[in-house]
C-alpha atoms as a PDB file:
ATOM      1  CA  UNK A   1    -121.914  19.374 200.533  1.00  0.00           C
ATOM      2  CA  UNK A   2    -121.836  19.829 196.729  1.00  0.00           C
ATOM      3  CA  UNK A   3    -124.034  22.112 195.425  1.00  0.00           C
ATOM      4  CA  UNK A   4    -125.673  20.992 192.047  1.00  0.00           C
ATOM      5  CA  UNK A   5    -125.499  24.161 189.738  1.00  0.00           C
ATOM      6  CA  UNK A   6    -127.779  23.729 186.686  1.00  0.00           C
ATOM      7  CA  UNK A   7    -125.453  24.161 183.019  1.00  0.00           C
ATOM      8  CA  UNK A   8    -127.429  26.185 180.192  1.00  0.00           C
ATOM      9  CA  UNK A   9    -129.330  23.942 178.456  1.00  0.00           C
ATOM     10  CA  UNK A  10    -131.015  25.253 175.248  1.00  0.00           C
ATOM     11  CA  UNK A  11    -134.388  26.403 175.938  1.00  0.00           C
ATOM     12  CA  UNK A  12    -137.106  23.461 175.079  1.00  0.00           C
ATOM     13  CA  UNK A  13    -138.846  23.839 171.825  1.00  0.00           C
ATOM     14  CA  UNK A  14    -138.361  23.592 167.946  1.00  0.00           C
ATOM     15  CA  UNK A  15    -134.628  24.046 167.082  1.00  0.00           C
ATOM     16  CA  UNK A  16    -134.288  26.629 164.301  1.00  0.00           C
ATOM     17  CA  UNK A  17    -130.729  26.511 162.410  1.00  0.00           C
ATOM     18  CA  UNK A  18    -130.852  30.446 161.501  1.00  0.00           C
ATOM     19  CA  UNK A  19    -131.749  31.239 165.364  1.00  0.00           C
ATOM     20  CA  UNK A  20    -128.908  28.979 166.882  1.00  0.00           C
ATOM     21  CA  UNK A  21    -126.307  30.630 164.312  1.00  0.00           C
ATOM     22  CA  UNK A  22    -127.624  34.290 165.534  1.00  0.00           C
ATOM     23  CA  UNK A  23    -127.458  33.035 169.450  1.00  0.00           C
ATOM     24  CA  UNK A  24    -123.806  31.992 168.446  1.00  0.00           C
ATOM     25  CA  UNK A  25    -123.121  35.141 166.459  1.00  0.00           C
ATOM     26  CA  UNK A  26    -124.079  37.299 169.372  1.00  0.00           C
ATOM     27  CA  UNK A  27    -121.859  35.495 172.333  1.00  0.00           C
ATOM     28  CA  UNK A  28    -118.814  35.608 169.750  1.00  0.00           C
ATOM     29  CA  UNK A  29    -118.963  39.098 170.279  1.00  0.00           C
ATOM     30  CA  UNK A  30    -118.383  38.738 174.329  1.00  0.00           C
ATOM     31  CA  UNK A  31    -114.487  38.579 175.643  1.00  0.00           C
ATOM     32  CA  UNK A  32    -114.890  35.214 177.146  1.00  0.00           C
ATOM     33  CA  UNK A  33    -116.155  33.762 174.170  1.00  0.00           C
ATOM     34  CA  UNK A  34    -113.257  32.205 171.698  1.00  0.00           C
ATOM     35  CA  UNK A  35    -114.230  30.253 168.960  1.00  0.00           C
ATOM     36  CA  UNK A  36    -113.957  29.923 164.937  1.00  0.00           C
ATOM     37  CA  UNK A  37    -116.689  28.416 162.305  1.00  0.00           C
ATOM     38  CA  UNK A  38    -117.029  27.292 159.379  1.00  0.00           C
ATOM     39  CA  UNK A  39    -120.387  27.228 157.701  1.00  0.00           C
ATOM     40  CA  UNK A  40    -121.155  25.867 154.531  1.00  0.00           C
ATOM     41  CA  UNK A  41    -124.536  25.372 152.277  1.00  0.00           C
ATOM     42  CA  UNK A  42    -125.560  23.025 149.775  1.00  0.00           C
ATOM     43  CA  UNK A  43    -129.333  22.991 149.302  1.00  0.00           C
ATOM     44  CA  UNK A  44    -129.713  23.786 152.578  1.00  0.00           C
ATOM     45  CA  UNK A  45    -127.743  24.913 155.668  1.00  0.00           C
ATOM     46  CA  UNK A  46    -125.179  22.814 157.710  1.00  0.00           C
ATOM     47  CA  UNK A  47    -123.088  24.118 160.057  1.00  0.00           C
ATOM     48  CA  UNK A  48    -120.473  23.093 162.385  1.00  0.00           C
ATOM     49  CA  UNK A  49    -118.696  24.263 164.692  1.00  0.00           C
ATOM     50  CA  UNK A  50    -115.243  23.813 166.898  1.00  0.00           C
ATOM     51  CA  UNK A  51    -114.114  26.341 170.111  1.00  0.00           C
ATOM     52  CA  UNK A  52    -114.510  25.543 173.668  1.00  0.00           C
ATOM     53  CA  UNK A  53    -115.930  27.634 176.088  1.00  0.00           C
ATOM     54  CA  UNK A  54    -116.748  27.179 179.768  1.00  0.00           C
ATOM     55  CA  UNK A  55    -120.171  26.856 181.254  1.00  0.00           C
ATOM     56  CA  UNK A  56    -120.790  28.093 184.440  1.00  0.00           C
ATOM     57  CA  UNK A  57    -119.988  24.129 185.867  1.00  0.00           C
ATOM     58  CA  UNK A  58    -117.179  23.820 184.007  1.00  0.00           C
ATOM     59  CA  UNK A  59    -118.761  20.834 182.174  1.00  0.00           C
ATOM     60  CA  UNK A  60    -120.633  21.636 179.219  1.00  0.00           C
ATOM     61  CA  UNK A  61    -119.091  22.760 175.989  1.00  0.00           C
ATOM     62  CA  UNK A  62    -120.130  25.623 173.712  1.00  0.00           C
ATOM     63  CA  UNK A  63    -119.485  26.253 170.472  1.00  0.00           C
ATOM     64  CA  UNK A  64    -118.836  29.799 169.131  1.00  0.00           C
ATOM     65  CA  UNK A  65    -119.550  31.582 165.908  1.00  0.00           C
ATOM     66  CA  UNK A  66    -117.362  34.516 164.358  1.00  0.00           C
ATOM     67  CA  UNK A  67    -118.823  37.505 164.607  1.00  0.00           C
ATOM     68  CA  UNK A  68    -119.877  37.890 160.944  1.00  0.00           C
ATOM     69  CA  UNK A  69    -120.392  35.059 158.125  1.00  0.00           C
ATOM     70  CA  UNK A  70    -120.767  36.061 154.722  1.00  0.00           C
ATOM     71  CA  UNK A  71    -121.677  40.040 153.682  1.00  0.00           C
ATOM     72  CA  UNK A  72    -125.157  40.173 155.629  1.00  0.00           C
ATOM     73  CA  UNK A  73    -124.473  38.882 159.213  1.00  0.00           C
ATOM     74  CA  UNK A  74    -127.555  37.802 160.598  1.00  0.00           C
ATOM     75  CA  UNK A  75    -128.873  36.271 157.842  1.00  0.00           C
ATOM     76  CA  UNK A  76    -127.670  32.586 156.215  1.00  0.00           C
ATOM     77  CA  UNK A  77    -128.530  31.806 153.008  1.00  0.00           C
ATOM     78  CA  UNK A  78    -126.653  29.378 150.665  1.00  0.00           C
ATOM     79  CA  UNK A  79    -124.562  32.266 148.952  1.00  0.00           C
ATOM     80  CA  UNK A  80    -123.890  33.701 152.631  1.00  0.00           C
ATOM     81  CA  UNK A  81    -122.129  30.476 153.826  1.00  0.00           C
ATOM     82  CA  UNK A  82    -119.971  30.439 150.478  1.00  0.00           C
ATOM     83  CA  UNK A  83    -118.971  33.911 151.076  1.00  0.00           C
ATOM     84  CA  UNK A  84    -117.839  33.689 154.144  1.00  0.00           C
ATOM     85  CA  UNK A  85    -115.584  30.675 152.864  1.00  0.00           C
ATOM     86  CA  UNK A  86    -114.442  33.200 150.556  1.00  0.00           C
ATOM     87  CA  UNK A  87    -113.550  35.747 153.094  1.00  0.00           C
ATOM     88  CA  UNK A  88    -112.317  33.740 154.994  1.00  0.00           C
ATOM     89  CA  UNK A  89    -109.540  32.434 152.185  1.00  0.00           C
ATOM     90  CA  UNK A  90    -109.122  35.362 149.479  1.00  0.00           C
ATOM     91  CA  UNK A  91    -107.228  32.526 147.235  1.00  0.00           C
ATOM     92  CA  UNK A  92    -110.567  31.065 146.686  1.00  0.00           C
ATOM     93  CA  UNK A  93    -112.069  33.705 145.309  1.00  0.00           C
ATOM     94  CA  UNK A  94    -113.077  33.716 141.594  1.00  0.00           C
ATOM     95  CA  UNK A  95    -110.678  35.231 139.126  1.00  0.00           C
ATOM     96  CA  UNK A  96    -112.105  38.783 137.988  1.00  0.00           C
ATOM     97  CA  UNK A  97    -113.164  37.903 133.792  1.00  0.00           C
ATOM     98  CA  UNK A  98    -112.322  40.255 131.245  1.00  0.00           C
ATOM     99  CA  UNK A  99    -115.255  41.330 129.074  1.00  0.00           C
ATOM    100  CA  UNK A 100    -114.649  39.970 125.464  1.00  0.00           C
ATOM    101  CA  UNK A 101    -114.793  42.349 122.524  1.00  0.00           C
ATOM    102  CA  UNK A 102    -115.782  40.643 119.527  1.00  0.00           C
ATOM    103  CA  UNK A 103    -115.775  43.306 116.095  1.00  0.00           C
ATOM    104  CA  UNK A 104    -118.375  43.158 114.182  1.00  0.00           C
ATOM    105  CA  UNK A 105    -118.123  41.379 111.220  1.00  0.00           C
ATOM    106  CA  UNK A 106    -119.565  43.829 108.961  1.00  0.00           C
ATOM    107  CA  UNK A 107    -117.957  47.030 110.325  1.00  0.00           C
ATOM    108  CA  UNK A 108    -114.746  44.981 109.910  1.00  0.00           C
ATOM    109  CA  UNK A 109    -115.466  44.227 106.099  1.00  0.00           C
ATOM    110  CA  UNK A 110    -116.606  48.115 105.518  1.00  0.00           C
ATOM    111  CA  UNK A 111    -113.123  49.275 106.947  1.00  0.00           C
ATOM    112  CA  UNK A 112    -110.845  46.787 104.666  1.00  0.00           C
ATOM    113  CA  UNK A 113    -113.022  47.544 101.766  1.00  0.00           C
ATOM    114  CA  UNK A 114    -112.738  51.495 102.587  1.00  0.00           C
ATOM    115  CA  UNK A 115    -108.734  50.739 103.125  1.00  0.00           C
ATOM    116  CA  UNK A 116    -108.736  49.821  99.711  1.00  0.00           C
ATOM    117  CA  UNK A 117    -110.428  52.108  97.873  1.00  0.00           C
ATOM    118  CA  UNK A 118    -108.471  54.888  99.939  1.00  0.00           C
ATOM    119  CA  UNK A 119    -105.168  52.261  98.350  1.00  0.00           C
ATOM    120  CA  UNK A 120    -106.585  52.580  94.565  1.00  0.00           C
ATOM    121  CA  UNK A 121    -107.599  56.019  94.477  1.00  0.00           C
ATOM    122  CA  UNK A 122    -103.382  56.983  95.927  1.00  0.00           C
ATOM    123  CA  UNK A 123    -102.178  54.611  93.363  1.00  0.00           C
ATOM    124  CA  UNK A 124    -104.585  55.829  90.950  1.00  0.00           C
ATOM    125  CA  UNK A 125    -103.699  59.327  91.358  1.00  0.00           C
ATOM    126  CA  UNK A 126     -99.742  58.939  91.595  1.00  0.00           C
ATOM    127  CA  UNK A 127    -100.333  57.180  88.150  1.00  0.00           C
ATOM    128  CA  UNK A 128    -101.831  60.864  87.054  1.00  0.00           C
ATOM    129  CA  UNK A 129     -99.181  62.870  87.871  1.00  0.00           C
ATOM    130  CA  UNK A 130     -96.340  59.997  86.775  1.00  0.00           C
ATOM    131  CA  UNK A 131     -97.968  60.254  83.416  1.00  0.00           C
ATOM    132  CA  UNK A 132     -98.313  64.247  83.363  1.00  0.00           C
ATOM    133  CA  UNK A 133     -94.818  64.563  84.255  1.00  0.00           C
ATOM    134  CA  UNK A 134     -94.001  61.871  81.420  1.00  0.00           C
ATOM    135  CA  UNK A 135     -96.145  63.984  78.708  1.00  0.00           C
ATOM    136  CA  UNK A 136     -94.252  67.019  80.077  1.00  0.00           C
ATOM    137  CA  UNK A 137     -90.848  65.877  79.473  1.00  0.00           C
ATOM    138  CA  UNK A 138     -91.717  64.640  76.025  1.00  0.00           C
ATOM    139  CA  UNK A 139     -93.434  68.212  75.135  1.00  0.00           C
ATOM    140  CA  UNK A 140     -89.920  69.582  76.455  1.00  0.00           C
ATOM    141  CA  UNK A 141     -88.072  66.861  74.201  1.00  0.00           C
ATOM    142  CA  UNK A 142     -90.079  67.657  71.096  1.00  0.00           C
ATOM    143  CA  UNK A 143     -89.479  71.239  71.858  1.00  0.00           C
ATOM    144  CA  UNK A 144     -85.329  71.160  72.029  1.00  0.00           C
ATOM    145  CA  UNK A 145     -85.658  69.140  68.813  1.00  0.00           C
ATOM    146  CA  UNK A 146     -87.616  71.814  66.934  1.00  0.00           C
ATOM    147  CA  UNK A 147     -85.534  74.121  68.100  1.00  0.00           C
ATOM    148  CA  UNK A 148     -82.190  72.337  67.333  1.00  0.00           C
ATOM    149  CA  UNK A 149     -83.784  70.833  63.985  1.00  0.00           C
ATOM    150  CA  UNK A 150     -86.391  73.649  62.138  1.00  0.00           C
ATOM    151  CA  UNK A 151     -89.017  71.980  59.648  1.00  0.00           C
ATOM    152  CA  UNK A 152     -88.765  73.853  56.417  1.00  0.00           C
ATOM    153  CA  UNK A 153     -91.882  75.751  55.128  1.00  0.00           C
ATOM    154  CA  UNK A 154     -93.399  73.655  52.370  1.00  0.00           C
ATOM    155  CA  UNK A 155     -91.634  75.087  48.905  1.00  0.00           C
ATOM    156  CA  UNK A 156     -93.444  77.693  47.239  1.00  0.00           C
ATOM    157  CA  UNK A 157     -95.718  76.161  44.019  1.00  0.00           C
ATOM    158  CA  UNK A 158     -94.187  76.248  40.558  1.00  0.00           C
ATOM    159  CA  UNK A 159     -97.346  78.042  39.645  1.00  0.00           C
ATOM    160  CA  UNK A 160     -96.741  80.926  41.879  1.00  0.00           C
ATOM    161  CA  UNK A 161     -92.799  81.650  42.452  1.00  0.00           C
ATOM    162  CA  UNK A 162     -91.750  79.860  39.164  1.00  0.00           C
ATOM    163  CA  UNK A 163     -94.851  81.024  37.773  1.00  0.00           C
ATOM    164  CA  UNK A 164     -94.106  84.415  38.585  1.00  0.00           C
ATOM    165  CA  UNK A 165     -90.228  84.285  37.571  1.00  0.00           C
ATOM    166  CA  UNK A 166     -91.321  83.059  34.240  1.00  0.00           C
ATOM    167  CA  UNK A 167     -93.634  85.932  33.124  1.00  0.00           C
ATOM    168  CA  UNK A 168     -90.414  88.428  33.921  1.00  0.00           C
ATOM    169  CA  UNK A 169     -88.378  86.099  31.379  1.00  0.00           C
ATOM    170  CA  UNK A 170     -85.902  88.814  29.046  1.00  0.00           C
ATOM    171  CA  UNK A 171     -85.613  91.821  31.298  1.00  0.00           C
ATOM    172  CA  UNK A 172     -81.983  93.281  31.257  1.00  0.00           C
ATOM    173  CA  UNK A 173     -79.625  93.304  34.069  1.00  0.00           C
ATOM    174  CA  UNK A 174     -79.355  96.820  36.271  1.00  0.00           C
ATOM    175  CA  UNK A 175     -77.203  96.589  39.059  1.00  0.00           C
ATOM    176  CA  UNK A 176     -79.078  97.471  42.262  1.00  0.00           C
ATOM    177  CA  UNK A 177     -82.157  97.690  40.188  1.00  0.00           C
ATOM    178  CA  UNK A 178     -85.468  96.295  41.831  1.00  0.00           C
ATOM    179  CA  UNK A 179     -88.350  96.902  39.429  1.00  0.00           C
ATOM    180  CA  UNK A 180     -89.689  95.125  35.592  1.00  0.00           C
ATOM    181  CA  UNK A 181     -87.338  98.035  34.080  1.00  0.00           C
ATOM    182  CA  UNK A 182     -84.214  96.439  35.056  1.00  0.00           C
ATOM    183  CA  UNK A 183     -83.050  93.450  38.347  1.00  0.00           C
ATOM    184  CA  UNK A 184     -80.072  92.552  39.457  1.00  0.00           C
ATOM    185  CA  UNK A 185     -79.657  89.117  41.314  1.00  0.00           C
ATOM    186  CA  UNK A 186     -81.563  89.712  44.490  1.00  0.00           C
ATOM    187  CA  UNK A 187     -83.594  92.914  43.421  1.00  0.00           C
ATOM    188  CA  UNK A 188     -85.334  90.003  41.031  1.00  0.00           C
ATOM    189  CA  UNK A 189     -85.793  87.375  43.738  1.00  0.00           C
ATOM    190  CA  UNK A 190     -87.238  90.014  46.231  1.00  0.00           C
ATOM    191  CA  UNK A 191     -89.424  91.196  43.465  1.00  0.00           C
ATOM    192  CA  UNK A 192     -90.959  88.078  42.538  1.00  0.00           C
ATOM    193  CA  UNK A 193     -91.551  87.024  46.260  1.00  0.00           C
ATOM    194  CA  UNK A 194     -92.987  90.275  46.766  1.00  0.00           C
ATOM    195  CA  UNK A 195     -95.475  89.786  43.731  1.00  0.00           C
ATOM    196  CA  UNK A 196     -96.286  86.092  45.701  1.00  0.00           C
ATOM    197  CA  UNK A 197     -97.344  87.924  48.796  1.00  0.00           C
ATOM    198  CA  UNK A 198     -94.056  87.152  50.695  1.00  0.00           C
ATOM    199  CA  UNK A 199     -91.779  89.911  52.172  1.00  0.00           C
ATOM    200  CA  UNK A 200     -87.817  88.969  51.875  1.00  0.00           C
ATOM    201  CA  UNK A 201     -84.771  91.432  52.854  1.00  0.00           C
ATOM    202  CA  UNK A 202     -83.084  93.142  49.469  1.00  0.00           C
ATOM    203  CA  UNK A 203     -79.591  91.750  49.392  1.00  0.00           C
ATOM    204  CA  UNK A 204     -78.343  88.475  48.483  1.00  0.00           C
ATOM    205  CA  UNK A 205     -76.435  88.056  51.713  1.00  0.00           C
ATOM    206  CA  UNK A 206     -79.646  89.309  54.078  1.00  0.00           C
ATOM    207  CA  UNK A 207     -82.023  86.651  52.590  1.00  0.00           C
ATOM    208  CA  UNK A 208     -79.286  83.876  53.033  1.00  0.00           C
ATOM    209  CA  UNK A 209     -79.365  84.479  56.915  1.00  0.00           C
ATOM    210  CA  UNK A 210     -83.115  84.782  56.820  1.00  0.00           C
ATOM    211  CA  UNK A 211     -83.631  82.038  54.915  1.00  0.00           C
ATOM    212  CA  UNK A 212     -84.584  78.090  56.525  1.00  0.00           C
ATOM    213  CA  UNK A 213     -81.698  75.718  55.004  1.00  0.00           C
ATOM    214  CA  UNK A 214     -82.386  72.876  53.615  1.00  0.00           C
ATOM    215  CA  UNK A 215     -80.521  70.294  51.289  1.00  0.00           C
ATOM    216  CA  UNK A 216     -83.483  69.237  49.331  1.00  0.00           C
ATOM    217  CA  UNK A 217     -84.657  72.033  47.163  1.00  0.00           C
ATOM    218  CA  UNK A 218     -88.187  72.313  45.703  1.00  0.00           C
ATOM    219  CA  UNK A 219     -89.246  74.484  43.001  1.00  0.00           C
ATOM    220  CA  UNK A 220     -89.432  77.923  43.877  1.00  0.00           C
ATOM    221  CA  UNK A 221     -87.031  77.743  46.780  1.00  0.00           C
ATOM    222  CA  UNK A 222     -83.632  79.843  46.688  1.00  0.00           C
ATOM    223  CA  UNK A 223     -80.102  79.076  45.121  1.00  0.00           C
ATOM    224  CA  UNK A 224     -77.257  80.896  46.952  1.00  0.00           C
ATOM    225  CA  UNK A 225     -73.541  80.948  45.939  1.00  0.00           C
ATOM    226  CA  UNK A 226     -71.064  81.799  48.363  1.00  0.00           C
ATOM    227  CA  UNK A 227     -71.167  82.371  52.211  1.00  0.00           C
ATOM    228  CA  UNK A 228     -72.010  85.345  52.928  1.00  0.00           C
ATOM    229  CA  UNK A 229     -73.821  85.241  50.025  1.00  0.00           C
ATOM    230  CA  UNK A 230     -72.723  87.169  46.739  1.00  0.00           C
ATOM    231  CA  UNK A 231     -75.168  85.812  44.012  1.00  0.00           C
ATOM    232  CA  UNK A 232     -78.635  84.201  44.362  1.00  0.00           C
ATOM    233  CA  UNK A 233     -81.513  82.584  41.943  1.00  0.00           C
ATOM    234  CA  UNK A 234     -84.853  80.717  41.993  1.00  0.00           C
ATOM    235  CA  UNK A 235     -84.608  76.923  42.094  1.00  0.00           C
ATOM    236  CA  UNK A 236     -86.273  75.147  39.085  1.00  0.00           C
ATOM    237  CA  UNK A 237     -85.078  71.874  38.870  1.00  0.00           C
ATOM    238  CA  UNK A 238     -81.986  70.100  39.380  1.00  0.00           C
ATOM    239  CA  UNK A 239     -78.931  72.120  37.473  1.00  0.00           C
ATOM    240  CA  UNK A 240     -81.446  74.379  36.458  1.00  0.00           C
ATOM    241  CA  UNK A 241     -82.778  78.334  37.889  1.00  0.00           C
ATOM    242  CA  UNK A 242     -84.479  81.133  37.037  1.00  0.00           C
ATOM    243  CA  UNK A 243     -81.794  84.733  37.644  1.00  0.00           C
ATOM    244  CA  UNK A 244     -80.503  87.596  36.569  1.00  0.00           C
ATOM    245  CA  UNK A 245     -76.877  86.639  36.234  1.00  0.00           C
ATOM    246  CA  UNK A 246     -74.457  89.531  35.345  1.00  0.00           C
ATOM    247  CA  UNK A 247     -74.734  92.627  33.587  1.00  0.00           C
ATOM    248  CA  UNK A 248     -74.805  92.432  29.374  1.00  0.00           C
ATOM    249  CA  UNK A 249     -77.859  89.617  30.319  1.00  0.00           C
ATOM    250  CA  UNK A 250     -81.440  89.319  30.373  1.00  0.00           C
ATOM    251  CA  UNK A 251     -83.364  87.661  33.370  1.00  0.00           C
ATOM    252  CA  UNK A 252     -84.300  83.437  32.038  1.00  0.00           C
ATOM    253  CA  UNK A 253     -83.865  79.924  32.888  1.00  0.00           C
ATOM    254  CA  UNK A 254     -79.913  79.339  33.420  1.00  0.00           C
ATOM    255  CA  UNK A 255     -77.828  76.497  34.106  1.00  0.00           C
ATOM    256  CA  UNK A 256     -76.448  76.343  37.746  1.00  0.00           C
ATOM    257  CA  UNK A 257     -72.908  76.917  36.513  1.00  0.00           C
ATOM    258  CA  UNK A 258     -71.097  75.800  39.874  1.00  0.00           C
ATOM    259  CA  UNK A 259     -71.675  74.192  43.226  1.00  0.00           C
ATOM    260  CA  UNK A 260     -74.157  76.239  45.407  1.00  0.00           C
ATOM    261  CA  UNK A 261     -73.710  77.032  48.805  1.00  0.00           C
ATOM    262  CA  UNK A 262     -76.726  76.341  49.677  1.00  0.00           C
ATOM    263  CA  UNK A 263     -80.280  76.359  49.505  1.00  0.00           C
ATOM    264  CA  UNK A 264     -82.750  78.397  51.446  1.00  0.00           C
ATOM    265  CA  UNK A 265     -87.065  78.375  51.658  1.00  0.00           C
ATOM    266  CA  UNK A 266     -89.114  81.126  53.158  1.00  0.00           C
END
């Protein structure tokens, strides 16, 4: 005689979604219990489920649970169910985003306007030293072209050297002499500078190496003859000059008898 053996049945009263998926949850756990889920939520909770286990007759079917669903087992909410499709397939699961950095606009304009003044003040100051270093090298220039090329002193005034020459007009030639009593050719021209407040060496030869050349003469400046110099007079105007020529001769305005040498200004 069969013997009727009653299946689990679910017990009578109001069926509550959350307490079915716990009663499922906790019999997933057991050995004899195989099973999967899938639960999903939209605006509510739906949930089905696939597995077969066997009831104590053999005849009923139960449907299992895995163990957890979503991060919180025990509790199914609508973010719950979607995690636990997540878990469940790692492919679904949202792409981590990358936090944007957006530059201020106004920080950005401050650096390219400080990048440019930083640009015009380099520029500005290599322009500095280019044009030091271009003053320099003329200031060198000008200074090898004094040196190669002396400027003459200006020419003494008629009214001093020639002035002076002419008020010693008659005075007899004294060789070596260097005084009113008597001149020869450079002891008068050394005289007469002297009397102008300018110091020139004694001989003829000595002033012509002291002396600045220079092809123009003015009034005042020196007539040499010869190199080294052997004779020398006071320029007065072209052919013309103020010496003491030779002895039997008086100092005066002479005619410059032959080509000079030169002429020389102190």
């Amino acid at each position: 005689m069969a013997q009727n053996v009653p299946g689990r049945h679910r017990a009578p009263g109001r069926f509550s979604a959350i307490s079915e998926l716990k009663t499922i949850a906790k019999e997933s756990a057991q050995p004899a219990v195989k099973g999967a889920a899938i639960v999903a939520a939209s605006g509510g909770l739906v949930a089905s489920f696939a597995g077969t286990a066997n009831a104590a007759d053999g005849s009923s079917s139960v449907v299992a649970a895995p163990a957890a669903v979503g991060p919180a087992a025990g509790t199914l909410t609508a973010g719950n169910a979607l995690s636990a499709i997540g878990y469940a397939n790692p492919a679904l699961k949202q792409a981590k985003s990358q936090p944007v950095v957006i530059e201020d606009i106004a920080v950005k304009a401050r650096r390219a306007q400080q990048k440019a003044a930083e640009e015009a003040a380099a520029q500005a100051a290599a322009k500095a030293a280019a044009d030091r270093q271009a003053a320099a090298q003329r200031a060198s220039r000008s200074t090898q072209r004094a040196a190669l090329n002396p400027v003459p002193a200006p020419a003494p005034s008629a009214s001093g050297i020639v002035g002076i020459a002419q008020s010693l007009f008659g005075i007899p030639y004294v060789y070596g002499g260097t005084t009113p009593s008597g001149f020869d050719c450079s002891g008068f021209t050394s005289y007469v500078y002297r009397q102008a407040g300018i110091s020139i060496p004694r001989t003829a030869s000595a002033q012509q190496a002291a002396a600045t050349p220079v092809s123009s003469p003015s009034p005042g400046d020196l007539v040499f003859f010869g190199s080294p110099a052997y004779h020398v007079g006071i320029y007065v105007s072209p052919g013309r000059m103020i010496d003491a020529q030779r002895p039997g001769t008086v100092t005066g305005n002479h005619s410059i008898w032959t080509m000079p040498s030169g002429y020389g200004r102190f």
